[in-house]
N, C-alpha and C. Protein backbone atom coordinates (compact mmCIF):
# COMPACT_ATOMS: atom_id res chain seq x y z
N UNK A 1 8.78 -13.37 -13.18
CA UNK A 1 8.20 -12.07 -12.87
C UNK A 1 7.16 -11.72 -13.93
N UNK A 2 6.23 -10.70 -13.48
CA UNK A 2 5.25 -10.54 -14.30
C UNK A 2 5.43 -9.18 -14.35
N UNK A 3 4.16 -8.40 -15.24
CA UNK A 3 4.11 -7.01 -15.33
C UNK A 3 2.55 -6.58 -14.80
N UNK A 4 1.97 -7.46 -13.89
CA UNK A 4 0.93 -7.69 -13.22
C UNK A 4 0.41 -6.15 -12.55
N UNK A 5 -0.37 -5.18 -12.89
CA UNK A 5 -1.18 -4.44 -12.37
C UNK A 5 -1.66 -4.49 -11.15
N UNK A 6 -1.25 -4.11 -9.84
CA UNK A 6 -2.27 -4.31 -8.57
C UNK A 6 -3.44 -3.56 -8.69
N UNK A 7 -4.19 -4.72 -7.77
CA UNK A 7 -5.86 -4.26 -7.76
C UNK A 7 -6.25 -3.61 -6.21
N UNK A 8 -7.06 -3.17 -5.98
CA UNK A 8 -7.78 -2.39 -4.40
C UNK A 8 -7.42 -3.47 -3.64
N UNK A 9 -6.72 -3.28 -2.81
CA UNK A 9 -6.81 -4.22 -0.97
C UNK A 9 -5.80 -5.71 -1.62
N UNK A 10 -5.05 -5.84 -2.71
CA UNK A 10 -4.00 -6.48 -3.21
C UNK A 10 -2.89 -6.42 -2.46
N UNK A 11 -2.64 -7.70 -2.30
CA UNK A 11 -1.44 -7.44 -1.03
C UNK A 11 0.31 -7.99 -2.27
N UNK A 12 1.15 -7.29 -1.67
CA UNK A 12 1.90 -7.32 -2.42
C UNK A 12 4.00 -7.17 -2.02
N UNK A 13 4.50 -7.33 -2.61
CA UNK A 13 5.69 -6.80 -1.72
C UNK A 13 6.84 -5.83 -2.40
N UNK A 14 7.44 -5.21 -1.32
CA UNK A 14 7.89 -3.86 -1.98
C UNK A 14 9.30 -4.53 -1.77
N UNK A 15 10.49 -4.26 -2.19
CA UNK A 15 11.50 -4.46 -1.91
C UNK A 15 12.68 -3.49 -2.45
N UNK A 16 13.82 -3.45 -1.19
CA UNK A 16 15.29 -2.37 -1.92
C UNK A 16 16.00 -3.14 -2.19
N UNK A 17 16.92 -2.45 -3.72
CA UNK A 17 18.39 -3.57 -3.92
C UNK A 17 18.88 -2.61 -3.97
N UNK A 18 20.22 -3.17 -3.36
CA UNK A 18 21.32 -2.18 -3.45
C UNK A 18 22.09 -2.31 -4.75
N UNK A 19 21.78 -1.51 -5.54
CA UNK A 19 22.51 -1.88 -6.66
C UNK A 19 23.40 -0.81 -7.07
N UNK A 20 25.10 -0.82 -7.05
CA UNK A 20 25.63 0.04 -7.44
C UNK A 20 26.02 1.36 -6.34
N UNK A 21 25.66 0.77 -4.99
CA UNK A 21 25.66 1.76 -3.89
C UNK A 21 24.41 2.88 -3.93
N UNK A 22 23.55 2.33 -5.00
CA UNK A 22 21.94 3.15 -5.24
C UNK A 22 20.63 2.26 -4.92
N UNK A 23 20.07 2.96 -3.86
CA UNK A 23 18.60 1.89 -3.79
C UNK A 23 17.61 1.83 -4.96
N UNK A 24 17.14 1.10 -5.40
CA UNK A 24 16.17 1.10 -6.28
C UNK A 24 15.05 -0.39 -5.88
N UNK A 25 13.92 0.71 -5.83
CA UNK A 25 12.72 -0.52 -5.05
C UNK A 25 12.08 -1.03 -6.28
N UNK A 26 11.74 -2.15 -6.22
CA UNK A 26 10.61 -3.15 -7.15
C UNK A 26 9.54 -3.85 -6.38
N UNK A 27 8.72 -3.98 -6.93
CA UNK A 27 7.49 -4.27 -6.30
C UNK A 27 6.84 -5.58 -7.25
N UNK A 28 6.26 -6.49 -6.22
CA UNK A 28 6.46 -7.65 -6.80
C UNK A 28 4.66 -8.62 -6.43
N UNK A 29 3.92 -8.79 -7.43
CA UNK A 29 3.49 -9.79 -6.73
C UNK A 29 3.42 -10.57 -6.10
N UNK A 30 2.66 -11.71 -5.20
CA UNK A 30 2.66 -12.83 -4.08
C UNK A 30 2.77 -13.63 -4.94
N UNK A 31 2.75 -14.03 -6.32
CA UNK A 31 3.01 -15.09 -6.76
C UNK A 31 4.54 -15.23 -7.37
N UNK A 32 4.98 -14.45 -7.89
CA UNK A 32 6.53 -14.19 -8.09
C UNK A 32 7.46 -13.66 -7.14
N UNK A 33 6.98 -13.41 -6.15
CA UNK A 33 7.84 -12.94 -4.84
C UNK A 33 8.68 -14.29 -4.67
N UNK A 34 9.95 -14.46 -4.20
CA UNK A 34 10.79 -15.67 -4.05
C UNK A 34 11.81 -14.48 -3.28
N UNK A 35 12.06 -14.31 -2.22
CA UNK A 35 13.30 -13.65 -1.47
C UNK A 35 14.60 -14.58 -1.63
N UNK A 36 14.76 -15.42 -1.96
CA UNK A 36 15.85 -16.16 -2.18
C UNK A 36 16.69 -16.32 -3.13
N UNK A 37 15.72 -15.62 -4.49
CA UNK A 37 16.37 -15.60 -5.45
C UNK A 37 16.29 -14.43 -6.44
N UNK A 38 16.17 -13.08 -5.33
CA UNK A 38 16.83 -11.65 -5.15
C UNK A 38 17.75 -11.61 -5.13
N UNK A 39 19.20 -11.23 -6.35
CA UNK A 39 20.13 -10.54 -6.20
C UNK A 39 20.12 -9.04 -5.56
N UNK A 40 21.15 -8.93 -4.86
CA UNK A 40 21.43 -7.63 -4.02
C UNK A 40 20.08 -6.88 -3.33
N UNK A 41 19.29 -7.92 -2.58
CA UNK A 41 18.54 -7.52 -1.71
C UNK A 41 18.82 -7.29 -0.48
N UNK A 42 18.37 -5.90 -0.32
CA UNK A 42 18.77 -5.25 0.72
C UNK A 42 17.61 -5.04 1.62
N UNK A 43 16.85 -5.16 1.59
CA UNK A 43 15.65 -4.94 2.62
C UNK A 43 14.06 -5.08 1.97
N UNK A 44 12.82 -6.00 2.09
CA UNK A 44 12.02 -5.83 1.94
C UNK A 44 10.63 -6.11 2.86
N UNK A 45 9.36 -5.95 2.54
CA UNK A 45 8.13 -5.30 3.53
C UNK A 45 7.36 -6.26 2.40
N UNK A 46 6.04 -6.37 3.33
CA UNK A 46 4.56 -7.14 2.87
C UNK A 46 3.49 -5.87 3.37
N UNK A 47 2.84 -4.80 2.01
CA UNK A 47 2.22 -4.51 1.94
C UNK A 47 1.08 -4.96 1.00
N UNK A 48 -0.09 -3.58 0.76
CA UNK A 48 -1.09 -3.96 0.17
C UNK A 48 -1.53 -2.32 -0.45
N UNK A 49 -2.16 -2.62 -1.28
CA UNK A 49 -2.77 -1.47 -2.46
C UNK A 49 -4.03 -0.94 -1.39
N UNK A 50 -4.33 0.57 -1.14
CA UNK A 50 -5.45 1.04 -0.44
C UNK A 50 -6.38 1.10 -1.45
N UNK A 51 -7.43 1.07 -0.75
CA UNK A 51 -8.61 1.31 -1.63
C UNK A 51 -8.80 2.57 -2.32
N UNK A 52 -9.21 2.75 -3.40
CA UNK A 52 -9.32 3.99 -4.34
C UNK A 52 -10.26 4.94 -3.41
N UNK A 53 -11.59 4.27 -3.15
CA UNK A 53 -12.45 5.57 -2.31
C UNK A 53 -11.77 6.00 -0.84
N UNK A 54 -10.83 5.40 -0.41
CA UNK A 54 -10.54 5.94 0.84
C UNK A 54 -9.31 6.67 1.07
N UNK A 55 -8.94 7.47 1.98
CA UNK A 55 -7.88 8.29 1.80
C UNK A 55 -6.81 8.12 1.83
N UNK A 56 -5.86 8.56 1.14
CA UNK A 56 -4.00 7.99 1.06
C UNK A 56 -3.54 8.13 1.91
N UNK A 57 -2.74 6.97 2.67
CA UNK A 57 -2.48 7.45 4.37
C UNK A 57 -0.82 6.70 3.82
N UNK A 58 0.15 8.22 3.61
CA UNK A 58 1.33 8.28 4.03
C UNK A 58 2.14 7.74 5.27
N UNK A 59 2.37 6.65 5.11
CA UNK A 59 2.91 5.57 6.52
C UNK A 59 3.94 4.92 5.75
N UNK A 60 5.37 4.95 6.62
CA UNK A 60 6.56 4.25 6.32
C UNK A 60 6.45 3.57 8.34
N UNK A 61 6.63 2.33 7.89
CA UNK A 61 6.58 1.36 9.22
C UNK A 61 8.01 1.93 9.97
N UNK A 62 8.34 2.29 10.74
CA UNK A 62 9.26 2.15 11.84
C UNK A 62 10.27 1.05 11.52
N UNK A 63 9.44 -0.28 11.84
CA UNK A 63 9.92 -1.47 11.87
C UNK A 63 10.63 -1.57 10.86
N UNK A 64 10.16 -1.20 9.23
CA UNK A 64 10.96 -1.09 8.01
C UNK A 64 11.81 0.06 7.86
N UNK A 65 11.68 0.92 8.34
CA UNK A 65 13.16 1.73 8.87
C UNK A 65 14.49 1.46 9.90
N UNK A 66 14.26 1.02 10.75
CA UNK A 66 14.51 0.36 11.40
C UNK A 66 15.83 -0.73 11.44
N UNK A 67 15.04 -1.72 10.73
CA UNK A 67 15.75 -2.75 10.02
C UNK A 67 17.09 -2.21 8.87
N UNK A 68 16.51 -0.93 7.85
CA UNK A 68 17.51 -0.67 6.81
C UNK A 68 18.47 -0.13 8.09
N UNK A 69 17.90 0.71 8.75
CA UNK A 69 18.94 1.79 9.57
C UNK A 69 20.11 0.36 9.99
N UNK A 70 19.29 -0.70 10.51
CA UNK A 70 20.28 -1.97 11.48
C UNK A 70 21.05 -2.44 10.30
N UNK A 71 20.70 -2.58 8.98
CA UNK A 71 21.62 -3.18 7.79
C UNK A 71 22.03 -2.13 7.49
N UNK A 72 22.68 -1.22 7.75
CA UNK A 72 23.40 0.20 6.99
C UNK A 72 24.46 0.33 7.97
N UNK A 73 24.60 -0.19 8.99
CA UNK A 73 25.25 -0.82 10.18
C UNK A 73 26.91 -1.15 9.36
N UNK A 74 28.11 -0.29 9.36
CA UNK A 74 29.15 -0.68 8.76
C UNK A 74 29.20 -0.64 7.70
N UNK A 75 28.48 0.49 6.90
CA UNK A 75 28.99 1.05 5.67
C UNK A 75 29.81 2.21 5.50
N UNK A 76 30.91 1.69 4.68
CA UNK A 76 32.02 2.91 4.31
C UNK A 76 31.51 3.56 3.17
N UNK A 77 30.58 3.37 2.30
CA UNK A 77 30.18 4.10 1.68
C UNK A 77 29.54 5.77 1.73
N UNK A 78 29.62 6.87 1.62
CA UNK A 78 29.14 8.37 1.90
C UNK A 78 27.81 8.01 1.97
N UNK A 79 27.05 7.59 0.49
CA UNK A 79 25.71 7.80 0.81
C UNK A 79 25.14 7.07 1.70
N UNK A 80 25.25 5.85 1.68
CA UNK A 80 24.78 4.91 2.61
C UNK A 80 24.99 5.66 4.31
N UNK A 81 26.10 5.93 4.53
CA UNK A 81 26.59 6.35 5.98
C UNK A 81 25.38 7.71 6.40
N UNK A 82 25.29 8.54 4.85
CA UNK A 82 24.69 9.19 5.32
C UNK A 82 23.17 9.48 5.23
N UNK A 83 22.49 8.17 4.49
CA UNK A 83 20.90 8.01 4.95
C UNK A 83 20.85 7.50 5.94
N UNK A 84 21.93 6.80 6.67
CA UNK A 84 22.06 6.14 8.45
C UNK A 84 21.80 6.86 9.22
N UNK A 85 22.39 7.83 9.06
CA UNK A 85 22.53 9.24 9.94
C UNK A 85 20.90 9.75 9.91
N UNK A 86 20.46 9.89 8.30
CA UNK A 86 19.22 10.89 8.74
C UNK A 86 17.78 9.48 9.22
N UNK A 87 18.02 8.27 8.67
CA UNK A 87 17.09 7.21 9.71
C UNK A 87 17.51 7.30 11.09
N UNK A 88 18.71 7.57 11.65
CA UNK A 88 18.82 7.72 12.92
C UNK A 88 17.84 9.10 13.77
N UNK A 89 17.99 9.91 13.18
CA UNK A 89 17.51 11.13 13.34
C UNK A 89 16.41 10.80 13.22
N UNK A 90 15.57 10.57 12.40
CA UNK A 90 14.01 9.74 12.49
C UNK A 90 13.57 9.10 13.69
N UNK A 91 13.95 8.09 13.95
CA UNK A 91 14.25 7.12 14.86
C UNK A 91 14.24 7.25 16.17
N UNK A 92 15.18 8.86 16.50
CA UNK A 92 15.03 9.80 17.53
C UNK A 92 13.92 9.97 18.03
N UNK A 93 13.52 10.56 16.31
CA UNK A 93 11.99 11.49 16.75
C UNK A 93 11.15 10.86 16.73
N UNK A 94 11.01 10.05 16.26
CA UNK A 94 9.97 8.72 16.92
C UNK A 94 10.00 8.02 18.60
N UNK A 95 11.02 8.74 19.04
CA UNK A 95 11.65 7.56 20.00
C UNK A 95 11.67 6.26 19.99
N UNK A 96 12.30 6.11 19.19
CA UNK A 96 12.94 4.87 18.95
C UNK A 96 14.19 4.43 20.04
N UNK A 97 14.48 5.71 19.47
CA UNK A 97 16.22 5.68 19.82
C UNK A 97 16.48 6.73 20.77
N UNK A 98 17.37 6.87 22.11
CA UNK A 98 17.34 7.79 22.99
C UNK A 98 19.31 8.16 22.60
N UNK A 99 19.66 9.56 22.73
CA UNK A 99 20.83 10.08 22.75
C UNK A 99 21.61 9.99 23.48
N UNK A 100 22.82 8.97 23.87
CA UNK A 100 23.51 8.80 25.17
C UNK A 100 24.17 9.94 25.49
N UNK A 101 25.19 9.85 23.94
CA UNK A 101 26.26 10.70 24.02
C UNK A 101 27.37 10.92 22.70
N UNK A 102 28.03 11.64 22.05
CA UNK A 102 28.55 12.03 21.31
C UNK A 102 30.34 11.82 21.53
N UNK A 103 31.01 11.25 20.54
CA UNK A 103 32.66 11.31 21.10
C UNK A 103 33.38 11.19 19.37
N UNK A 104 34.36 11.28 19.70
CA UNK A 104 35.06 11.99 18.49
C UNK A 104 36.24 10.37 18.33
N UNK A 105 36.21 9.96 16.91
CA UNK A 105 36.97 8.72 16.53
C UNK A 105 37.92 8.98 15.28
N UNK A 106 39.18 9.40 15.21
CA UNK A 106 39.90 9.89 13.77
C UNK A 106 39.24 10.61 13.51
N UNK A 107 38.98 12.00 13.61
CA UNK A 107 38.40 13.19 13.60
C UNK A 107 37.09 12.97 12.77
N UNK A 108 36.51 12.25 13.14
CA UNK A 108 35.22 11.87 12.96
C UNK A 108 34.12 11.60 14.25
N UNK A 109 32.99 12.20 13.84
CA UNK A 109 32.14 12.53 14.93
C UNK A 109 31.29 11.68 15.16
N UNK A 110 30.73 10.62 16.15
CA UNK A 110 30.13 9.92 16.41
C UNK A 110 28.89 10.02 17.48
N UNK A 111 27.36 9.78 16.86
CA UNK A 111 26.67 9.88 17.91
C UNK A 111 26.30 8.18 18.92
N UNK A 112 26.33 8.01 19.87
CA UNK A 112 26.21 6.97 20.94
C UNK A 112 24.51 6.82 21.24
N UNK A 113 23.43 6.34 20.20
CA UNK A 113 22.34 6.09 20.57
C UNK A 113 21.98 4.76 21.13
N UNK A 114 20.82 5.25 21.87
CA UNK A 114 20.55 3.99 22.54
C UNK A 114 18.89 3.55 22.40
N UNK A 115 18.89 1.71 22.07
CA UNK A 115 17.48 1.50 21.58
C UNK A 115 17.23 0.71 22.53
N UNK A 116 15.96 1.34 23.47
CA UNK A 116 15.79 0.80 24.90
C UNK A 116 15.07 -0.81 24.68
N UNK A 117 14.23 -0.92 23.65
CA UNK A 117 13.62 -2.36 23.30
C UNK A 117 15.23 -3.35 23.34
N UNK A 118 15.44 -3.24 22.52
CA UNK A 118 16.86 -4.09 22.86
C UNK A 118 17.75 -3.81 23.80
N UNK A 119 17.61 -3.12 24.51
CA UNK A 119 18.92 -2.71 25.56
C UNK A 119 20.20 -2.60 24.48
N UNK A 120 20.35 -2.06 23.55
CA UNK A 120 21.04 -2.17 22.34
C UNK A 120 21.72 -0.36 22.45
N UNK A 121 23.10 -0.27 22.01
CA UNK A 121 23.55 0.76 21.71
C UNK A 121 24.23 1.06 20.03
N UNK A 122 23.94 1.58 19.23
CA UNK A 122 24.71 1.98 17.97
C UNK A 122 25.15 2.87 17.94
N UNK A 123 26.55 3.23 17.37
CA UNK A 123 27.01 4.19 17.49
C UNK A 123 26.94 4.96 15.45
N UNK A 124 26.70 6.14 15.48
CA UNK A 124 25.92 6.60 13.95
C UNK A 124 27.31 7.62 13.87
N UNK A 125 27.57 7.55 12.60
CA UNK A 125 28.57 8.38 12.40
C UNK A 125 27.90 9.58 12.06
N UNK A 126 28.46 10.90 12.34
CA UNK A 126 27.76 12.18 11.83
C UNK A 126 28.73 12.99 10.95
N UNK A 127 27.55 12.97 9.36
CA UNK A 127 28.82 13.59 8.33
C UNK A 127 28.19 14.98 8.53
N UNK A 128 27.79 15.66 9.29
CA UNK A 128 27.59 17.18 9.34
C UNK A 128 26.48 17.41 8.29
N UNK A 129 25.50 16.99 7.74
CA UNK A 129 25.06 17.19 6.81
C UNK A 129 24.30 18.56 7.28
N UNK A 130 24.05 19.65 5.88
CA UNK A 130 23.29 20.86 5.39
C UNK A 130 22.01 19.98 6.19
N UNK A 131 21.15 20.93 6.30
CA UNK A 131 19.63 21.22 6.01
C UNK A 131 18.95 20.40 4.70
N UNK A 132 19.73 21.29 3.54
CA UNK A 132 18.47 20.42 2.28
C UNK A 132 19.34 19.35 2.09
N UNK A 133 20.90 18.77 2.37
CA UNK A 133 21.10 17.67 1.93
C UNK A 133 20.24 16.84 3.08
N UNK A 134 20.00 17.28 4.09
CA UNK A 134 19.04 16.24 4.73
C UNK A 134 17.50 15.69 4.26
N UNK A 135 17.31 17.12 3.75
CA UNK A 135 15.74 16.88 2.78
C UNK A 135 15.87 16.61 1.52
N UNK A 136 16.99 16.10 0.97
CA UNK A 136 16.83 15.19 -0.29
C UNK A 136 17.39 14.00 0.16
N UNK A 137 17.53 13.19 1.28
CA UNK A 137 18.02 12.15 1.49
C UNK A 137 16.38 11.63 2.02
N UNK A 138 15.68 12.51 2.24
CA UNK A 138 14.63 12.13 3.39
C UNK A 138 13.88 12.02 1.97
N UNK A 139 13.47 12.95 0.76
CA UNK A 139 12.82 12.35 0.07
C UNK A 139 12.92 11.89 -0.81
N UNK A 140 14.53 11.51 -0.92
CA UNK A 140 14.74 10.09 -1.92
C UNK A 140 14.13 8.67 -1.16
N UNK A 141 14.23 8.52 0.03
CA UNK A 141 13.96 7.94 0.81
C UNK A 141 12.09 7.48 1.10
N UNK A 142 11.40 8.59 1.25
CA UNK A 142 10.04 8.58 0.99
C UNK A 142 9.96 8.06 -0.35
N UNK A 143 10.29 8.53 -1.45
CA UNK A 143 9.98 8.09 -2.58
C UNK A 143 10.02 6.72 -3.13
N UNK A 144 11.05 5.94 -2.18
CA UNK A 144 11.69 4.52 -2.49
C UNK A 144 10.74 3.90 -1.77
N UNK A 145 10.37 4.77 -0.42
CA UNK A 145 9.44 3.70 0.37
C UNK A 145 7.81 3.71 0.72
N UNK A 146 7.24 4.81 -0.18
CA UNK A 146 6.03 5.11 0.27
C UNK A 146 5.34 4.12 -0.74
N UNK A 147 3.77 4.50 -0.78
CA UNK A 147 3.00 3.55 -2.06
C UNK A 147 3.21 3.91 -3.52
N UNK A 148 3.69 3.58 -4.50
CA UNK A 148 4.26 3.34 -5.78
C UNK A 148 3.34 4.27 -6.72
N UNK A 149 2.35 3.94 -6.23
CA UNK A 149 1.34 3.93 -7.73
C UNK A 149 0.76 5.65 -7.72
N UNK A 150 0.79 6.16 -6.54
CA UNK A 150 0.61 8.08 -6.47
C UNK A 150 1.52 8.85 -7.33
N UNK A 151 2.75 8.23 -7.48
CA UNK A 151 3.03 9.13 -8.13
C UNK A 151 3.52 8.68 -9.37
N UNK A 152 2.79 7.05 -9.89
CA UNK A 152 3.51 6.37 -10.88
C UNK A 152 4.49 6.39 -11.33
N UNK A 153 5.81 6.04 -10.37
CA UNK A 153 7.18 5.97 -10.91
C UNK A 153 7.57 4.31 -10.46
N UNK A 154 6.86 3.90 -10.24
CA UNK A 154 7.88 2.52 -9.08
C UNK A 154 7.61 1.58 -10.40
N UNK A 155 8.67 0.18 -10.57
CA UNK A 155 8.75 -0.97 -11.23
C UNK A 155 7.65 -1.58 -10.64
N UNK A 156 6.97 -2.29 -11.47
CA UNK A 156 5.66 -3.47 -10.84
C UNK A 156 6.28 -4.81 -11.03
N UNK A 157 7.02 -5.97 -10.87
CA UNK A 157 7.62 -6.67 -11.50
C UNK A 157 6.99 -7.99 -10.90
């Protein structure tokens, strides 16, 4: 790994580890990128650095939501269960995902979505979450997955 600076239109890769039941993203050059020999990788994307003169365009891919929402798939963990819940809710509102139906499992509440590309059904557990615990899950979440360098906090590695 390096401590390599990205440059304008630098393509590069972002990646989550689950470390500790906490995501934490690193970002990696094309020449030290190796996915194989990532401990506790949990999900990663092939982006690129925008150009300085042109405007910051806030975009998290679907597809890379998506995927975490499909690997978050059978976690007993709280937090995990419950960034599932609010990517599901995303997912919705994207239409991604259409609402079958709702049913109750050991007094636990379950929503029955359905993802018409796959003819696929998941069922999302619902921990009742508040309002702002939904908007600090949503922007811990932005923060892990948007471009790094706006608000200079992300690892360059």
């Amino acid at each position: 790994m390096c401590d390599k600076k990205f440059s304008d239109d630098e393509e590069y890769y972002s990646a989550l580890f689950d470390e500790n039941n906490a995501f934490t993203r690193k970002d990696f050059c094309i020449a030290c990128w190796d996915k194989d020999k990532q401990e506790h990788l949990f999900s990663f994307w092939k982006t690129k650095v925008p150009k300085k003169d042109k405007p910051v365009q806030r975009f998290i891919s679907t597809e890379v939501l998506l995927d975490m929402f499909i690997r978050l798939e059978g976690s007993s963990e709280i937090h995990q269960r419950n960034l599932r819940y609010v990517l599901a809710l995303y997912l919705i509102r994207k239409k991604l995902f259409k609402v079958r139906s709702f049913h109750k499992q050991n007094e636990e509440e379950y929503i029955i979505l359905y993802y018409p590309k796959e003819d696929r059904e998941f069922n999302v557990f619902n921990p009742d979450l508040k309002e702002e615990e939904i908007e600090s899950i949503t922007s811990e979440m932005s923060q892990l997955l948007n471009y790094p360098y706006l608000e200079q906090t992300s690892d360059v590695k």
